[in-house]
Protein backbone atom coordinates (compact mmCIF):
# COMPACT_ATOMS: atom_id res chain seq x y z
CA UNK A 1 150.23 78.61 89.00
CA UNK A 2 148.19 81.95 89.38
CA UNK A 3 144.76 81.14 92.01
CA UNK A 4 142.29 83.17 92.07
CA UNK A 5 140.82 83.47 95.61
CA UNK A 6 137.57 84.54 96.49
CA UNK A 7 136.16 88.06 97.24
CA UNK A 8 136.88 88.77 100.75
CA UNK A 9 133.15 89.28 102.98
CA UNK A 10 134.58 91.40 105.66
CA UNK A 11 137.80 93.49 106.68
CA UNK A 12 139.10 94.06 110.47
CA UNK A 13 139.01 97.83 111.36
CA UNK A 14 142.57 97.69 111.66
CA UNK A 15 143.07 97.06 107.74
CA UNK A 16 140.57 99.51 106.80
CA UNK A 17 142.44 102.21 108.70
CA UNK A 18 145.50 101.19 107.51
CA UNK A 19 143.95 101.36 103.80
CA UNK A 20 142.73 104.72 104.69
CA UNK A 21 145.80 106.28 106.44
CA UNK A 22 143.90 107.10 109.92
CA UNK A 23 143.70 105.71 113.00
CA UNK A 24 141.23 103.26 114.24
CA UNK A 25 139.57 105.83 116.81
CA UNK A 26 139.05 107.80 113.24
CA UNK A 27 136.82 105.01 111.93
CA UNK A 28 134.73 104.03 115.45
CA UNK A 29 133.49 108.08 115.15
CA UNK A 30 133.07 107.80 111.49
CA UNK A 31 130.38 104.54 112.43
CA UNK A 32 129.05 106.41 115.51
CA UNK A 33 128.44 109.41 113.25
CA UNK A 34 126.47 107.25 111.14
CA UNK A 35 128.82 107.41 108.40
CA UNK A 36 130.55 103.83 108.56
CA UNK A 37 128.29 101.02 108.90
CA UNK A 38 130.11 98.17 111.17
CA UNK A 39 129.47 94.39 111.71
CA UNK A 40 130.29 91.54 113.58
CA UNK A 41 130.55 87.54 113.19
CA UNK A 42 127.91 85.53 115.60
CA UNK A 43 127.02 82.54 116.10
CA UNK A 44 123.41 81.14 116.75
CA UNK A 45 121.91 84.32 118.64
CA UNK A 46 118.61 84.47 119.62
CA UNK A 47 116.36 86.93 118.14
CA UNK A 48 113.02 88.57 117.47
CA UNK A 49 112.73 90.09 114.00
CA UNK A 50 109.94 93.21 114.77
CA UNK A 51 106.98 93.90 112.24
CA UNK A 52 105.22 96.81 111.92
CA UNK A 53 102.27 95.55 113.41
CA UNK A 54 104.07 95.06 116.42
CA UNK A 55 104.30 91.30 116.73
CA UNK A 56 107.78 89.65 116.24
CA UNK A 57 109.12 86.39 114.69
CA UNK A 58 111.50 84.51 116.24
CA UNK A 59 115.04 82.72 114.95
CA UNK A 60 118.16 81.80 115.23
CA UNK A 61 120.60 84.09 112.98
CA UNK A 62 124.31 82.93 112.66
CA UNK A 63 127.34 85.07 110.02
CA UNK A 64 127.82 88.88 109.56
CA UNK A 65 125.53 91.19 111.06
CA UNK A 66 125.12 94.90 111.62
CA UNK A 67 126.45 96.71 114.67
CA UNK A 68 123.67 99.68 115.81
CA UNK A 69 125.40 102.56 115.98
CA UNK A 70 125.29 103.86 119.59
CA UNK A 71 126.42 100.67 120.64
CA UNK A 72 129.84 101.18 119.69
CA UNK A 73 130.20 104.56 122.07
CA UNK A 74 131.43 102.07 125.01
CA UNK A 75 133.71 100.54 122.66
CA UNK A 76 135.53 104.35 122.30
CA UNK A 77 135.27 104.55 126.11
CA UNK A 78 136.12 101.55 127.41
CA UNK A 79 137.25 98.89 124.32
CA UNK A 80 134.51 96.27 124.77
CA UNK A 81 130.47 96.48 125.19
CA UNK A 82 127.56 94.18 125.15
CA UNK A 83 124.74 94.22 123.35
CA UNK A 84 121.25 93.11 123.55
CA UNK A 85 120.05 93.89 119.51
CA UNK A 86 121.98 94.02 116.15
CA UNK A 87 120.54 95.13 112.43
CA UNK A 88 120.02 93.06 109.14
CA UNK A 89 121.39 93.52 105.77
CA UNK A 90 118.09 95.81 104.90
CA UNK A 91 119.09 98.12 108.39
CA UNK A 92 116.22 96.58 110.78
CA UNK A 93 116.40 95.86 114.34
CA UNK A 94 117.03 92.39 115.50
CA UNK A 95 116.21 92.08 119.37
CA UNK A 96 117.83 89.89 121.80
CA UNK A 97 115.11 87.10 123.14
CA UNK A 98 114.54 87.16 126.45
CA UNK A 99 116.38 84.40 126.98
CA UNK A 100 119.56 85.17 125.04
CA UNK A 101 122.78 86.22 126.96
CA UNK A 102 124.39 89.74 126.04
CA UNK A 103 126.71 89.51 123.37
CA UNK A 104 129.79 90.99 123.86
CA UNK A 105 131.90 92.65 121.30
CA UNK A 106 135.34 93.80 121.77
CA UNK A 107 137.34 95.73 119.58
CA UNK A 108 138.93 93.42 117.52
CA UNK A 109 135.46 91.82 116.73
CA UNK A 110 134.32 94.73 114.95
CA UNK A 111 134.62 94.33 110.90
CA UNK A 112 133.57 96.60 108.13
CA UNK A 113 132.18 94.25 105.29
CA UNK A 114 133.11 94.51 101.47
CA UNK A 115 129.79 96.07 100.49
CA UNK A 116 129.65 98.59 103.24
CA UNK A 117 133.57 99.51 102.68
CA UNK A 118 132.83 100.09 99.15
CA UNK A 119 129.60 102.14 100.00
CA UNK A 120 131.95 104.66 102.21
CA UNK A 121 134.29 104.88 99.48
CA UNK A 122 132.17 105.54 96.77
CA UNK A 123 130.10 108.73 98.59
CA UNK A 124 133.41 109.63 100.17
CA UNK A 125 135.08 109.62 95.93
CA UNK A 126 132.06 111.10 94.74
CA UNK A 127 129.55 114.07 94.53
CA UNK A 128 128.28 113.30 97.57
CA UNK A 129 131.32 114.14 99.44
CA UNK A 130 131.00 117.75 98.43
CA UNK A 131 127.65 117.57 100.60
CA UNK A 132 129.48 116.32 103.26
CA UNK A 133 131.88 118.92 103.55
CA UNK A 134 129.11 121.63 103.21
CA UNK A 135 127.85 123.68 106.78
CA UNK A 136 125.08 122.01 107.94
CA UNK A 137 122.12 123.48 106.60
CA UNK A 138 119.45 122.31 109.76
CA UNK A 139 119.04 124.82 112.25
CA UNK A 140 116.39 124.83 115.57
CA UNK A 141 115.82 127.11 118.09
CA UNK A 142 116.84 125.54 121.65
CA UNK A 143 112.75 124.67 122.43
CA UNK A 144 112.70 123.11 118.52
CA UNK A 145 109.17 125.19 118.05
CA UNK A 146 111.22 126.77 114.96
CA UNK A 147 113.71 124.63 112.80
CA UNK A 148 114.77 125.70 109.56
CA UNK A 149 116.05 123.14 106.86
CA UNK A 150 117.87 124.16 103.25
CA UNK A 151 116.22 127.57 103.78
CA UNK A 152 112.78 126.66 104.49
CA UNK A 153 111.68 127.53 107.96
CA UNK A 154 108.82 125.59 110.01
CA UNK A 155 107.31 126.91 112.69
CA UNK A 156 105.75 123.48 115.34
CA UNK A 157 103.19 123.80 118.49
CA UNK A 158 104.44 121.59 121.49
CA UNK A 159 103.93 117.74 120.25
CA UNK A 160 105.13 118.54 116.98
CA UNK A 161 108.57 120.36 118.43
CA UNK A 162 108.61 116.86 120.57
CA UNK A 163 108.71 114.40 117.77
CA UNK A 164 111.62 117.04 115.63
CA UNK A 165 113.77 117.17 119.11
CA UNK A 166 113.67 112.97 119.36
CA UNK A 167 114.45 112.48 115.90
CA UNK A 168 117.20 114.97 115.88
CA UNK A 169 118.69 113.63 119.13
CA UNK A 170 118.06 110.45 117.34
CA UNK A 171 119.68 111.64 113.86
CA UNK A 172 123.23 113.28 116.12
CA UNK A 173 123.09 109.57 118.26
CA UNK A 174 124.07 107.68 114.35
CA UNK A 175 120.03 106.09 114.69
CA UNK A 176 118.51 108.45 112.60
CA UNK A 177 115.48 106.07 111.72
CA UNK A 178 112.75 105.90 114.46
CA UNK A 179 110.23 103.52 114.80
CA UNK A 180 106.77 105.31 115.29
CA UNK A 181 106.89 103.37 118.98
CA UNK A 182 109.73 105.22 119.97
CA UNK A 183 107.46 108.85 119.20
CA UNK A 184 104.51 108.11 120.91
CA UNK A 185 104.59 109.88 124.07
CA UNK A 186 105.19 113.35 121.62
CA UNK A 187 102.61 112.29 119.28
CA UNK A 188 100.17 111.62 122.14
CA UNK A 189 98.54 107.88 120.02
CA UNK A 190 98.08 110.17 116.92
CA UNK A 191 99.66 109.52 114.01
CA UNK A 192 102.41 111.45 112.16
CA UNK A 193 101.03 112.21 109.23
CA UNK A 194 97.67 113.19 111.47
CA UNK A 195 100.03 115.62 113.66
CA UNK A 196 101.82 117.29 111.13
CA UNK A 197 98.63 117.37 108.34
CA UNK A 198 98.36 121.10 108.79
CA UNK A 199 101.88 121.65 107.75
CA UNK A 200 101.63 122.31 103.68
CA UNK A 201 103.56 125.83 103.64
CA UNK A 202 106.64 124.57 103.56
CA UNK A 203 105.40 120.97 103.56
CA UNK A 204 106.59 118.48 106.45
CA UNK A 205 107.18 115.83 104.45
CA UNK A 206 110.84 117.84 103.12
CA UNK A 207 112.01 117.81 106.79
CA UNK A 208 110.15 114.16 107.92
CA UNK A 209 110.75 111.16 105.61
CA UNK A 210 109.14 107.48 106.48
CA UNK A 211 110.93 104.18 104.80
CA UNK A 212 107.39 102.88 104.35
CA UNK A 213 107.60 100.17 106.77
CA UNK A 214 106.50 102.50 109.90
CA UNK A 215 110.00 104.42 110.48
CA UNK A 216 110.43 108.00 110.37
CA UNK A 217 113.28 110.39 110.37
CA UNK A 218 114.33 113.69 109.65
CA UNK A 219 115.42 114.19 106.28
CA UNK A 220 119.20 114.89 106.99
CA UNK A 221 122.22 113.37 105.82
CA UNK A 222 123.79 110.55 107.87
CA UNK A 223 127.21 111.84 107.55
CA UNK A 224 126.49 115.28 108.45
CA UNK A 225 127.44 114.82 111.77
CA UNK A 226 130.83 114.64 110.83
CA UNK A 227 131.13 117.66 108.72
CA UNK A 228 133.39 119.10 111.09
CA UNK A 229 135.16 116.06 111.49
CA UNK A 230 139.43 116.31 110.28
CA UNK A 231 139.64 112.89 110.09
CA UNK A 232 136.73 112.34 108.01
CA UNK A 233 137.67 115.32 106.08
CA UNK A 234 140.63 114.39 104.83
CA UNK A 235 139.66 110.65 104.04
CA UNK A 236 136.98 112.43 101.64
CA UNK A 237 139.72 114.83 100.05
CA UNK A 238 141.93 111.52 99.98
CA UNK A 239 139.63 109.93 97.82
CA UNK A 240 137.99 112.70 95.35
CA UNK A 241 142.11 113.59 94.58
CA UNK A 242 142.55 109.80 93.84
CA UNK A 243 139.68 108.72 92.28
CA UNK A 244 137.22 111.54 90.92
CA UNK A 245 134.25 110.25 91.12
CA UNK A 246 134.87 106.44 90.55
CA UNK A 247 134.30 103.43 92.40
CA UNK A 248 137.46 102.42 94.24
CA UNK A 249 138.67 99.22 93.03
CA UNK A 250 138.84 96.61 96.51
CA UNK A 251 140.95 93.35 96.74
């Protein structure tokens, strides 16, 4: 008798590398790099769900969630971290209550769920790829008071440099959204669109983007980082010589 199982939720890195042909090192840079997103199984963690306006809700979230990106860099170094704040199916920030104990994740509780697997496989099989193996087309002077992005060239005074340099670092650290919290001491209390207003010629708003709900970033792809990356490289030449421009197919 033929059963037909469920959909599997998540894979272990280990089966996605294997499905991939690279090594699991390979896929911890591709999610540091912001390419990969990666999750983990908990169980009744404490947390504060953050609003805009600044307050927070509290509950108690149990199943898959989102790892945040630079939290995985002392899983290359040493294997194992701990971590104090994990992200939501929509990508926000889910902080630790005070009174909730690190979490610690080791290597072989890191998974790559079916939805985000398919997500890398599709850009990396599609037209997107080609973007990702383009040179990277955002270039700053060492002070950021000049950047230039897909030919158009801004030219900042000191606060506005400040805010490009913190999201850039932000944008190479895999967090390229920044809540406007995280920019205040460069915007000085102003807001963004306040401190960049003057800036119509090219306009700011082709090298800043906002997700509406208060977070800003520049606007960069997320897998950029690993242009230059072999490993990456050749998983996107894998799949365009496979599969064109089609979804891969996933047990």
């Amino acid at each position: 008798m033929n059963m037909q199982l469920p959909s599997r939720r998540y894979y272990y890195l280990d089966e996605v590398a294997a499905a991939w042909n690279v090594q699991i090192r390979d896929l911890l840079d591709f999610a540091v790099g912001g390419a990969l997103r990666c999750s983990t199984l908990v169980n009744n963690i404490r947390v504060q769900r953050l609003k805009e306006s600044g307050a927070a809700d509290e509950e108690c979230i149990s199943g898959l969630q989102g790892i945040v990106a630079q939290d995985l860099i002392e899983v290359i170094r040493t294997g194992v971290t701990s971590v104090r704040q994990l992200r939501d199916q929509h990508d926000r920030v889910l902080a630790f209550t005070s009174d909730q104990v690190d979490l610690d994740v080791a290597l072989e509780h890191i998974m790559v769920t079916r939805e985000d697997r398919a997500r890398f496989e599709a850009v990396a099989g599609g037209e997107a790829a080609q973007q990702t193996l383009a040179p990277a087309t955002f270039k700053h002077r060492a002070d950021y008071y000049e950047v230039t992005l897909s030919g158009k060239t801004y030219t900042f005074g000191p606060a506005q440099a400040g805010v490009v340099r913190k999201l850039h670092e932000a944008f190479l650290a895999g967090e390229p959204w920044c809540p406007k919290g995280y920019l205040t001491e460069q915007t000085g209390g102003q807001r963004l669109v306040d401190l960049f207003k003057r800036k119509k010629d090219p306009s700011w708003r082709d090298l800043i983007v906002s997700d509406g709900r208060g977070r800003w970033r520049l606007n960069l792809d997320p897998s950029e980082p690993l242009a230059s990356n072999r490993a990456y490289r050749r998983v996107v030449r894998m799949f365009r010589k496979m599969h064109g421009s089609t979804t891969i197919s996933i047990p």
